[in-house]
PDB file of N, CA and C in Angstrom:
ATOM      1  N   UNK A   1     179.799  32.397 -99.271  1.00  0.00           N
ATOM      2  CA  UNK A   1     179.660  31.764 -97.983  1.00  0.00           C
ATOM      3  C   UNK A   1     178.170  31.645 -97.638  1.00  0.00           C
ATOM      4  N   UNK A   2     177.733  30.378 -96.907  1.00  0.00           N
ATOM      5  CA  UNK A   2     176.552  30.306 -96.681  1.00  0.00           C
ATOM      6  C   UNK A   2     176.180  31.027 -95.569  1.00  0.00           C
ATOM      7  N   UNK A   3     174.882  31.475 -95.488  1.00  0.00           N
ATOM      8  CA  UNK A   3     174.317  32.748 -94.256  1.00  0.00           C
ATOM      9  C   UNK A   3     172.803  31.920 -94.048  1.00  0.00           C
ATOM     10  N   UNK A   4     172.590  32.313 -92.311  1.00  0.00           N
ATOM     11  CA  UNK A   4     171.253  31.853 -91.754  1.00  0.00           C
ATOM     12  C   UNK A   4     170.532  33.386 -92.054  1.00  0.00           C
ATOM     13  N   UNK A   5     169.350  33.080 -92.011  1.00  0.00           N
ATOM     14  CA  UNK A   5     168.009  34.232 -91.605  1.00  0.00           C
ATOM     15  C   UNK A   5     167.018  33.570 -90.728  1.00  0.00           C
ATOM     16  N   UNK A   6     166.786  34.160 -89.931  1.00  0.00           N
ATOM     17  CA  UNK A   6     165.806  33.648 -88.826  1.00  0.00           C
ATOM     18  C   UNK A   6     164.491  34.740 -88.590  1.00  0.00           C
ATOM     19  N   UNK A   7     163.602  34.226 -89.183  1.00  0.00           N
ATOM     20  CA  UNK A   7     162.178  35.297 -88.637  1.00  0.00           C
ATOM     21  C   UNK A   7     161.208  34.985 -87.881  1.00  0.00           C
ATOM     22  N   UNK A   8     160.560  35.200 -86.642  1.00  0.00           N
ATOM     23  CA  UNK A   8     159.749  34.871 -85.897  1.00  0.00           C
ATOM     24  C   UNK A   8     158.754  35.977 -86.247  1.00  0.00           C
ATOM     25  N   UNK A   9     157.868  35.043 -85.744  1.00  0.00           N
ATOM     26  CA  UNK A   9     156.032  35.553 -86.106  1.00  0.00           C
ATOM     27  C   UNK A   9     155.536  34.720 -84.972  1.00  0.00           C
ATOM     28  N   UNK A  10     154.313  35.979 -84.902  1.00  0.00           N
ATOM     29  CA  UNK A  10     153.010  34.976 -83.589  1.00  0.00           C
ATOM     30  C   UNK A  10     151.895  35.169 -84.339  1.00  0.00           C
ATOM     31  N   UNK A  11     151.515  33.998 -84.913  1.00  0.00           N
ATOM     32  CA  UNK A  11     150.286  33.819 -85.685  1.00  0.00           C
ATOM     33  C   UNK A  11     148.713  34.458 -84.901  1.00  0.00           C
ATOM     34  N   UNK A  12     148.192  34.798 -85.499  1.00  0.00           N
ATOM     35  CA  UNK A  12     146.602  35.222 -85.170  1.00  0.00           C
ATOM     36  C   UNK A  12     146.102  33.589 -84.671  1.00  0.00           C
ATOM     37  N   UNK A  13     145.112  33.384 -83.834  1.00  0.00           N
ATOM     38  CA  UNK A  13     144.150  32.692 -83.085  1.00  0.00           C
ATOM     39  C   UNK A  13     144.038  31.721 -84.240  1.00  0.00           C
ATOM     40  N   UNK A  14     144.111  29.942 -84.560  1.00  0.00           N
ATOM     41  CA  UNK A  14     144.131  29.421 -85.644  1.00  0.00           C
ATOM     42  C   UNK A  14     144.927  29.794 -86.822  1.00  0.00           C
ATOM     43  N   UNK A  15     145.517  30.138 -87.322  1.00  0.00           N
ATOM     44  CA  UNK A  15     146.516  30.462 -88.075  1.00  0.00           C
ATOM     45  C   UNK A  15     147.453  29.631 -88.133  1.00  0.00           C
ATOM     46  N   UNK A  16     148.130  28.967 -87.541  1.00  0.00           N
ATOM     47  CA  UNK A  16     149.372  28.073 -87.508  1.00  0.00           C
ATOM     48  C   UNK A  16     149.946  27.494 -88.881  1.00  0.00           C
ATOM     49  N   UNK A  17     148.506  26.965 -89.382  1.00  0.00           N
ATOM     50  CA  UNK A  17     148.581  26.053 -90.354  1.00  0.00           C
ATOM     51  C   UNK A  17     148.071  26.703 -91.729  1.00  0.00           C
ATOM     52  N   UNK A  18     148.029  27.826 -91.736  1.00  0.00           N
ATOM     53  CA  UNK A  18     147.362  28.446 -93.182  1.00  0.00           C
ATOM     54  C   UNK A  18     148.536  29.471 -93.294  1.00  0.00           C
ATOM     55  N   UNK A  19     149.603  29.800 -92.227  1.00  0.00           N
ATOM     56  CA  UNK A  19     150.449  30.633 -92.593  1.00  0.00           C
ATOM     57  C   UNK A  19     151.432  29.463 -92.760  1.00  0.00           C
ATOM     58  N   UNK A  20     151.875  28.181 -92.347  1.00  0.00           N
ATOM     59  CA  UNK A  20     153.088  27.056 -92.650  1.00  0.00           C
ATOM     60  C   UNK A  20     152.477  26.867 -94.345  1.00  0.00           C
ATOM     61  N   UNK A  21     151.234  26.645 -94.480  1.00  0.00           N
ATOM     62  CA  UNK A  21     150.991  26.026 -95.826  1.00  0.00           C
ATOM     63  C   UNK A  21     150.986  27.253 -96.756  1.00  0.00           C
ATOM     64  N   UNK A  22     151.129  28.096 -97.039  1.00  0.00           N
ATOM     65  CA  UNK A  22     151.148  29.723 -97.487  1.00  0.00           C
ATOM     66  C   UNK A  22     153.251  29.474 -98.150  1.00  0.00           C
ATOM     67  N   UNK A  23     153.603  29.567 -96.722  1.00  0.00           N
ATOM     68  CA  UNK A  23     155.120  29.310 -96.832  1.00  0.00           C
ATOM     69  C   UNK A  23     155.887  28.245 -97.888  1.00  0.00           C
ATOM     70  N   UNK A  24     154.980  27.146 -97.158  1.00  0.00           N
ATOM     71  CA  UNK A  24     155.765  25.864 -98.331  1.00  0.00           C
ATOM     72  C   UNK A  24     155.454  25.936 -99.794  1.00  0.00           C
ATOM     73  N   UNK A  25     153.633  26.455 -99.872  1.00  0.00           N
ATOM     74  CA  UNK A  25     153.075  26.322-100.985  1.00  0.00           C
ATOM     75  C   UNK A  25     154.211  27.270-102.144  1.00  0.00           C
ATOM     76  N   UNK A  26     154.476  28.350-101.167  1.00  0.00           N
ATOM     77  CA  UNK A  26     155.184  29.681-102.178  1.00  0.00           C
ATOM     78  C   UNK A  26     156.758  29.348-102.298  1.00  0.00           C
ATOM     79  N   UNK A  27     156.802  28.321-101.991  1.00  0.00           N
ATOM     80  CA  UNK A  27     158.685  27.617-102.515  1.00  0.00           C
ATOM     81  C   UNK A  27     158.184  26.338-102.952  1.00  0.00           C
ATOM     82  N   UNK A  28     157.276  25.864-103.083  1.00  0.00           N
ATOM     83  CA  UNK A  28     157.223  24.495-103.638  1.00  0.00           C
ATOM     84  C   UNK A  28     158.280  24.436-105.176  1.00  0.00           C
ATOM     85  N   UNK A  29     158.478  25.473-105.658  1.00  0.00           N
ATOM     86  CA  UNK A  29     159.141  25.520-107.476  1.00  0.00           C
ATOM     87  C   UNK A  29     160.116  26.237-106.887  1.00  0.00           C
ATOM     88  N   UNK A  30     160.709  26.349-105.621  1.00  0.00           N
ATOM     89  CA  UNK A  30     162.119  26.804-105.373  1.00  0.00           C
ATOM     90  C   UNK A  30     162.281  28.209-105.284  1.00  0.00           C
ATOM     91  N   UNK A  31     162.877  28.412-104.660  1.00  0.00           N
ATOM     92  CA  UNK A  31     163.455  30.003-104.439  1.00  0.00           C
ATOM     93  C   UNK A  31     164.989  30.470-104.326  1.00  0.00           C
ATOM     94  N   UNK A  32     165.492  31.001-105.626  1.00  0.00           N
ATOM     95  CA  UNK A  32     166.788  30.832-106.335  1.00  0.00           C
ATOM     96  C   UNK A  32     167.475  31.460-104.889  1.00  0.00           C
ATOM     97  N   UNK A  33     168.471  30.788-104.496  1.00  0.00           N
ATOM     98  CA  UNK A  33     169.642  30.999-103.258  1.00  0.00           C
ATOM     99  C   UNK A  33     168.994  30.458-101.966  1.00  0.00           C
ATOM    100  N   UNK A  34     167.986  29.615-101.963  1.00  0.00           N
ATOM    101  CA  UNK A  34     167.381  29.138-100.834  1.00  0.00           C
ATOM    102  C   UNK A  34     167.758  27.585-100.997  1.00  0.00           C
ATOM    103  N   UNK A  35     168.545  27.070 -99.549  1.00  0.00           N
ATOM    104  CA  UNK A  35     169.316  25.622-100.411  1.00  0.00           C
ATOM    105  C   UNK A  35     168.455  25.177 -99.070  1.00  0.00           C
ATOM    106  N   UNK A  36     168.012  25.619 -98.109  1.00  0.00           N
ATOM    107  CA  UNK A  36     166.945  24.744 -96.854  1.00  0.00           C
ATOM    108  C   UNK A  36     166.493  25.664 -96.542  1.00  0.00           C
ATOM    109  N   UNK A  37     165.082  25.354 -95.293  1.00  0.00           N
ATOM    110  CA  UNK A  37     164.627  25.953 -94.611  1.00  0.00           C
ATOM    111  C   UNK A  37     163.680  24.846 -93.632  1.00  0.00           C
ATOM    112  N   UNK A  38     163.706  25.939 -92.131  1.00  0.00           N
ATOM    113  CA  UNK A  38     162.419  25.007 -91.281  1.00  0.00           C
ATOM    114  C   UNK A  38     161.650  25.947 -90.768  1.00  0.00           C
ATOM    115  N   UNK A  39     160.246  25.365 -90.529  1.00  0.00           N
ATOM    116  CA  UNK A  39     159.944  26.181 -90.013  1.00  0.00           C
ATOM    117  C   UNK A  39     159.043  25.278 -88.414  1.00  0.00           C
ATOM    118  N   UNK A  40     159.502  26.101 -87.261  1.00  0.00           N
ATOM    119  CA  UNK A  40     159.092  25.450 -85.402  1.00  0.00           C
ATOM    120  C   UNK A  40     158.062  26.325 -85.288  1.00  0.00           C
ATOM    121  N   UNK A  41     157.606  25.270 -84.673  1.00  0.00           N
ATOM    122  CA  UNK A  41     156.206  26.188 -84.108  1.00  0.00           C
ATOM    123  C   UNK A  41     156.838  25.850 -82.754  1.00  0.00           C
ATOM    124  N   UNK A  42     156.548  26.674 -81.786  1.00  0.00           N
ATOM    125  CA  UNK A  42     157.293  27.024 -80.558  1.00  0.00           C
ATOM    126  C   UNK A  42     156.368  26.388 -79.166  1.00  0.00           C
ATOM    127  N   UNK A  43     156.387  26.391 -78.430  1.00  0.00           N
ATOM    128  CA  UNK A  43     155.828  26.086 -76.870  1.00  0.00           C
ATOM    129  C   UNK A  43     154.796  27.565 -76.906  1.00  0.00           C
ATOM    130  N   UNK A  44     155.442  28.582 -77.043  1.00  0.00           N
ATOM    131  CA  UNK A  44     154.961  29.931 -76.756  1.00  0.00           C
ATOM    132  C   UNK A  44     153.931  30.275 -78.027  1.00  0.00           C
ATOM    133  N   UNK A  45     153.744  29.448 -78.911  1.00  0.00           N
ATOM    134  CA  UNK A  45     152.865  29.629 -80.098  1.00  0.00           C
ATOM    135  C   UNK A  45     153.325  30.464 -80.942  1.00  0.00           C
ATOM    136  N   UNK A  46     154.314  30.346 -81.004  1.00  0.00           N
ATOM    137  CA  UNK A  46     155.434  31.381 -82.136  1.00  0.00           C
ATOM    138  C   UNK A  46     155.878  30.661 -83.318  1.00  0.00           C
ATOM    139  N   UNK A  47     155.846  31.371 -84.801  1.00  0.00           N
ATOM    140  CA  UNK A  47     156.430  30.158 -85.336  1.00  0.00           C
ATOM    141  C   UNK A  47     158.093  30.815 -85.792  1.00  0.00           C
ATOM    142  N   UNK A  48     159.031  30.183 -86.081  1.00  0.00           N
ATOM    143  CA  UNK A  48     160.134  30.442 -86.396  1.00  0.00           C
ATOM    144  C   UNK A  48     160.772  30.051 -87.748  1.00  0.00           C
ATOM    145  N   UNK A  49     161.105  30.802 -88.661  1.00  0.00           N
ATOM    146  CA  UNK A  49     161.487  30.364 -90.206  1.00  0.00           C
ATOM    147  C   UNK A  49     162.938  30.627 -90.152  1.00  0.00           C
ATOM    148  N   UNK A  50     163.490  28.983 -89.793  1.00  0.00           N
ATOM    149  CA  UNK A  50     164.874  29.486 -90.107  1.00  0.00           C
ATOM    150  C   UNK A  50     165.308  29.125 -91.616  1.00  0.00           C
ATOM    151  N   UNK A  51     166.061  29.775 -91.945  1.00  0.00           N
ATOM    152  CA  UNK A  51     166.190  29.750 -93.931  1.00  0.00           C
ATOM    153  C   UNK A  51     168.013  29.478 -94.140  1.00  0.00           C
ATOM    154  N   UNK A  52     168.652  28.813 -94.614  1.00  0.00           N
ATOM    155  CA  UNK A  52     169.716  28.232 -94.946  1.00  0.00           C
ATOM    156  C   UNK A  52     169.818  29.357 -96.849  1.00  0.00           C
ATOM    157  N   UNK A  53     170.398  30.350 -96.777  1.00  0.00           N
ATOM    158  CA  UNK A  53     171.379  30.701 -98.451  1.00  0.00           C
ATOM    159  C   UNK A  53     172.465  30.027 -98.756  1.00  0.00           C
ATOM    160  N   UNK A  54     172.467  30.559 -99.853  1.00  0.00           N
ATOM    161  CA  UNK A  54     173.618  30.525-100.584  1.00  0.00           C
ATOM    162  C   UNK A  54     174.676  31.319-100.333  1.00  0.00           C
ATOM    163  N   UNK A  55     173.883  32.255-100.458  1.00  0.00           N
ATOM    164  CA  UNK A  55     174.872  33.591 -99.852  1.00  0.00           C
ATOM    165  C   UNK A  55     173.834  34.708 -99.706  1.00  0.00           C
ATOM    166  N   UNK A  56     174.950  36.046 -98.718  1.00  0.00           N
ATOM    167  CA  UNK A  56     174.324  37.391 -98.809  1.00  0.00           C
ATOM    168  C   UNK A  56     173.414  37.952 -99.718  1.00  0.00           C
ATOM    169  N   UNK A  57     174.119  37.666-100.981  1.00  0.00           N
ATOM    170  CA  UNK A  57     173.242  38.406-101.932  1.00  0.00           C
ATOM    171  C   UNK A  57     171.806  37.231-102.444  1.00  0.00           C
ATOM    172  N   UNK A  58     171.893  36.069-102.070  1.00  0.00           N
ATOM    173  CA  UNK A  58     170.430  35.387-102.448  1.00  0.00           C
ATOM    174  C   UNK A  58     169.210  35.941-101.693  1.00  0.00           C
ATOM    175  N   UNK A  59     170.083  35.955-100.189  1.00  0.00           N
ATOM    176  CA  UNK A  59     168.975  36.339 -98.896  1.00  0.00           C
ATOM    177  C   UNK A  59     168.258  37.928 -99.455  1.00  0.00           C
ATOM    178  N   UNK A  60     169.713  38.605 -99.649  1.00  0.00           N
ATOM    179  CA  UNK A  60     168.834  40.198-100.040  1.00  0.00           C
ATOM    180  C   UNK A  60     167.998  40.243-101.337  1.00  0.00           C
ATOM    181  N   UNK A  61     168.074  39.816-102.279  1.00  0.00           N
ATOM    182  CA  UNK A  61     167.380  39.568-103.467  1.00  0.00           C
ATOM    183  C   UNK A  61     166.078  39.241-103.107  1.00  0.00           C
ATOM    184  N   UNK A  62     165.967  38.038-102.255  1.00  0.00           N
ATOM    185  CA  UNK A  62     164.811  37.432-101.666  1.00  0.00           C
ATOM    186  C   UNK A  62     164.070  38.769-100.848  1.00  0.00           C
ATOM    187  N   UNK A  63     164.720  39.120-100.188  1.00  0.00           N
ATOM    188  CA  UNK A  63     163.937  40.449 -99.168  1.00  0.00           C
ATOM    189  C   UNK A  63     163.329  41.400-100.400  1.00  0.00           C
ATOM    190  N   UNK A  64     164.114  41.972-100.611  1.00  0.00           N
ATOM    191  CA  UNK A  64     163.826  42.585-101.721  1.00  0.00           C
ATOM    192  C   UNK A  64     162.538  42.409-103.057  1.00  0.00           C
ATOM    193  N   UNK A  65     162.512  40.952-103.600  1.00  0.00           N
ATOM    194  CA  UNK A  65     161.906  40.889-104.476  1.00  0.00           C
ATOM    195  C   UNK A  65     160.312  40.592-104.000  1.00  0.00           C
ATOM    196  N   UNK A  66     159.609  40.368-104.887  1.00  0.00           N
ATOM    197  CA  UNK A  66     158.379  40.620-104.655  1.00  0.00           C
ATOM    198  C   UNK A  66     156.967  39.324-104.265  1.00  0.00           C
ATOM    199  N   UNK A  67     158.169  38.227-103.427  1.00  0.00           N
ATOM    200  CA  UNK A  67     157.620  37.179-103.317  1.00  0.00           C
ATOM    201  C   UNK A  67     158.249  37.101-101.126  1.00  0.00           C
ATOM    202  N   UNK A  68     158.216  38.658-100.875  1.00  0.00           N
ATOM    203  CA  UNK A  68     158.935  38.142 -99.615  1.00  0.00           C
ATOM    204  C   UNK A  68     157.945  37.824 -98.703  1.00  0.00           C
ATOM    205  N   UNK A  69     158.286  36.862 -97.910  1.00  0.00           N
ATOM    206  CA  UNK A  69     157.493  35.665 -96.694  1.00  0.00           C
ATOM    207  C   UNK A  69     156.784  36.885 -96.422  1.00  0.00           C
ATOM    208  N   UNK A  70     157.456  37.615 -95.902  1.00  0.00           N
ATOM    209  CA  UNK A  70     156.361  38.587 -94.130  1.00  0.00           C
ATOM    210  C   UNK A  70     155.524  39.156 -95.208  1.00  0.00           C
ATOM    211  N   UNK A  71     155.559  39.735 -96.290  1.00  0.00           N
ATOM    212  CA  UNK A  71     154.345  40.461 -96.812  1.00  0.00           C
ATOM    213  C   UNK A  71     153.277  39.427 -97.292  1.00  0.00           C
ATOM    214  N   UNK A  72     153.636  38.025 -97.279  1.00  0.00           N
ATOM    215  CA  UNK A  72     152.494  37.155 -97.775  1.00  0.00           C
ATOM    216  C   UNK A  72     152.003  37.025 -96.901  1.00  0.00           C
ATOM    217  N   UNK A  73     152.115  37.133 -95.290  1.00  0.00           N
ATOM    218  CA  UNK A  73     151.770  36.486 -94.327  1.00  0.00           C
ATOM    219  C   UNK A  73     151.049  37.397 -92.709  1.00  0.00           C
ATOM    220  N   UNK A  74     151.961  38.881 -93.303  1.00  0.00           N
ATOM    221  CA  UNK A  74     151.483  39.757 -92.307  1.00  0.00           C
ATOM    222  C   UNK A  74     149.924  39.678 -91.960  1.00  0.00           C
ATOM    223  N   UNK A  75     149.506  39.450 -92.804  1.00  0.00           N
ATOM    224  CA  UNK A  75     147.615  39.907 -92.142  1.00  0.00           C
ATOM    225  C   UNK A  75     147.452  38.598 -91.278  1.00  0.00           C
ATOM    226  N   UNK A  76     148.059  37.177 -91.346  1.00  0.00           N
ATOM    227  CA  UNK A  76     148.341  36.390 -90.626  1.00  0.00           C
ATOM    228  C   UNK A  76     148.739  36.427 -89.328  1.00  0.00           C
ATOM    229  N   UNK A  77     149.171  37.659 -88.805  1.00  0.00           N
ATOM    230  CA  UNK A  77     150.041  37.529 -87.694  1.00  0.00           C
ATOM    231  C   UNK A  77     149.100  39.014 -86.526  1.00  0.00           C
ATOM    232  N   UNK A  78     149.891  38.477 -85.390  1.00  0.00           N
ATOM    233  CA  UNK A  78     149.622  39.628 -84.585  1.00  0.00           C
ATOM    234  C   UNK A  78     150.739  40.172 -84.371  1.00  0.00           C
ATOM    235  N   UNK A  79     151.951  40.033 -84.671  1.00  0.00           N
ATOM    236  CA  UNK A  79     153.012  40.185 -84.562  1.00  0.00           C
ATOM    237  C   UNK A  79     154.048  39.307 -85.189  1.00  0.00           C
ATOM    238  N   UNK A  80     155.239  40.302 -85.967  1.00  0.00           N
ATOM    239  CA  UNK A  80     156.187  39.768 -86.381  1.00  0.00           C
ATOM    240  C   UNK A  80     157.864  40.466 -85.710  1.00  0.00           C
ATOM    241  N   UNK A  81     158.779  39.429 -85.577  1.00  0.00           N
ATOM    242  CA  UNK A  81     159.399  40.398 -84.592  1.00  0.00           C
ATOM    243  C   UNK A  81     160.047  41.181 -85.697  1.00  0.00           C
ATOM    244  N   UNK A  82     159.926  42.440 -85.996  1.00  0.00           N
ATOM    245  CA  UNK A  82     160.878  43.490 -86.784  1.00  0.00           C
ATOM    246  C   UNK A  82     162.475  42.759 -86.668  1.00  0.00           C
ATOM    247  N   UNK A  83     162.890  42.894 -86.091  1.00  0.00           N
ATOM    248  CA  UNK A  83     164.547  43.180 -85.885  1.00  0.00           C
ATOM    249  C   UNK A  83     165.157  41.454 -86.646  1.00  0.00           C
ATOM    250  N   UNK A  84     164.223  40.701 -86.528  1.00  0.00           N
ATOM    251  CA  UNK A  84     164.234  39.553 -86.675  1.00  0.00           C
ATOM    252  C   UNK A  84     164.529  39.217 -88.534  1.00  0.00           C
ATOM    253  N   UNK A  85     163.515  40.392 -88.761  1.00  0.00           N
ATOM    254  CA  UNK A  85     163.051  40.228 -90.375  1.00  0.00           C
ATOM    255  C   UNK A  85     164.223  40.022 -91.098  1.00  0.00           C
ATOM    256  N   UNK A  86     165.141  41.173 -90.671  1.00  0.00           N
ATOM    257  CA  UNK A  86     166.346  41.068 -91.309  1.00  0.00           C
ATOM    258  C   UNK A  86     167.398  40.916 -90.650  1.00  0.00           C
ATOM    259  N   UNK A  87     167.889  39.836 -89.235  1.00  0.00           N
ATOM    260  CA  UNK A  87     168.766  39.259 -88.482  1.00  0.00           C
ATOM    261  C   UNK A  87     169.124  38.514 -89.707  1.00  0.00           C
ATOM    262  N   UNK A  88     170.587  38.373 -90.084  1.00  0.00           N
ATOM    263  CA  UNK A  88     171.034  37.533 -90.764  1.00  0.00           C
ATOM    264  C   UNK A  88     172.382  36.448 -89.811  1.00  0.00           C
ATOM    265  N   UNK A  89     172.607  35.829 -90.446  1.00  0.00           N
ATOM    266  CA  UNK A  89     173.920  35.076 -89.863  1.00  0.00           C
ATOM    267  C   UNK A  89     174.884  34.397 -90.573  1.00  0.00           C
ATOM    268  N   UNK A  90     175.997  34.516 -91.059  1.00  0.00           N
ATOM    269  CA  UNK A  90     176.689  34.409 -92.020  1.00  0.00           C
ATOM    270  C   UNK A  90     177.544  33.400 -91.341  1.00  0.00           C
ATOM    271  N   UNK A  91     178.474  32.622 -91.887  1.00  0.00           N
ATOM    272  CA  UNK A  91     179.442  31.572 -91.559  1.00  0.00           C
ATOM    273  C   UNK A  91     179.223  30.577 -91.451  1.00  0.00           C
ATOM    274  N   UNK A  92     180.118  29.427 -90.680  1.00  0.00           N
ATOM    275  CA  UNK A  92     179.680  27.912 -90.519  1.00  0.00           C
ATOM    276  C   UNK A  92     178.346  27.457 -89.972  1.00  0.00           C
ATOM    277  N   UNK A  93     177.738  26.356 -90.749  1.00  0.00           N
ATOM    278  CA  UNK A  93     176.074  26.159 -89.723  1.00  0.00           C
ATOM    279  C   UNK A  93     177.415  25.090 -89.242  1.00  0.00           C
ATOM    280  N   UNK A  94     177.184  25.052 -87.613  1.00  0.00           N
ATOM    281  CA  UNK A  94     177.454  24.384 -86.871  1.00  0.00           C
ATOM    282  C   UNK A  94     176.670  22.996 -86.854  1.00  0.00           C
ATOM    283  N   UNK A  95     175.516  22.440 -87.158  1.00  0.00           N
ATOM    284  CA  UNK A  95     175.482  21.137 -86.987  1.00  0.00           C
ATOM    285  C   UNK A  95     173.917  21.474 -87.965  1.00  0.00           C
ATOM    286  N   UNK A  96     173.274  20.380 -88.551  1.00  0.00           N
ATOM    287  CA  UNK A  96     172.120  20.655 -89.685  1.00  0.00           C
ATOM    288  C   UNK A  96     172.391  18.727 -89.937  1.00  0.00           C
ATOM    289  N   UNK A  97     170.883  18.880 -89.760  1.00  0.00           N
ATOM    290  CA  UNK A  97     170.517  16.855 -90.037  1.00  0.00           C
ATOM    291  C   UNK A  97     169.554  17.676 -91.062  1.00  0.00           C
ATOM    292  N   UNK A  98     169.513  16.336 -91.829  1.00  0.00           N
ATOM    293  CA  UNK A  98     168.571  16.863 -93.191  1.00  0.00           C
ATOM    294  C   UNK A  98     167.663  15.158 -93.186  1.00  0.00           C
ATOM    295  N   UNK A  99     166.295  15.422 -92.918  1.00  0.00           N
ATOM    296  CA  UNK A  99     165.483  14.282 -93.046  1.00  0.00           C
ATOM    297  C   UNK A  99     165.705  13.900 -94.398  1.00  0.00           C
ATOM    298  N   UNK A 100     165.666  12.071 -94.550  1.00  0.00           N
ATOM    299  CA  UNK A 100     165.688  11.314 -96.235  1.00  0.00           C
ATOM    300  C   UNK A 100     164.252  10.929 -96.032  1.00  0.00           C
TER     301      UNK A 100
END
């Protein structure tokens, strides 16, 4: 079954764009159980990585292995929300447009 992960971060002063290009650069060749992802930069200057699996076990593999987002990105941030890191969400995505 497919599962969401959602991680919020508040980038350091200029940062916005060296932690989005960090992100894409490090999936450009794919990341096995990662079938989408977006990432919002917020009103509040927050950015938000929501991530679309395959399943449970792609997302934990991913946490786990040694390519995970928040450790590429922490010195980037003034804050990342903990609880967030590993909020997962499992079941139907209720609605998902995919730009052509």
């Amino acid at each position: 079954m497919k599962m969401m992960s959602v991680i919020a971060v508040s980038p350091k002063e200029g940062a916005v764009d060296e932690i989005t290009d960090l992100i894409v650069d490090s999936r450009k060749n794919g990341v096995e159980g990662l079938d989408t992802y977006n990432i919002v930069h917020t009103h509040e200057d927050q950015l938000l990585v929501v991530n679309e699996w395959a399943s449970m076990d792609a997302f934990m593999d991913y946490v786990n292995g040694p390519h995970n987002m928040i450790e590429l990105i922490e010195h980037l941030c003034e804050r990342f929300d903990e609880e967030n890191v590993c909020k997962a969400y499992s079941g139907a995505i209720r609605h998902q447009e995919k730009a052509n």
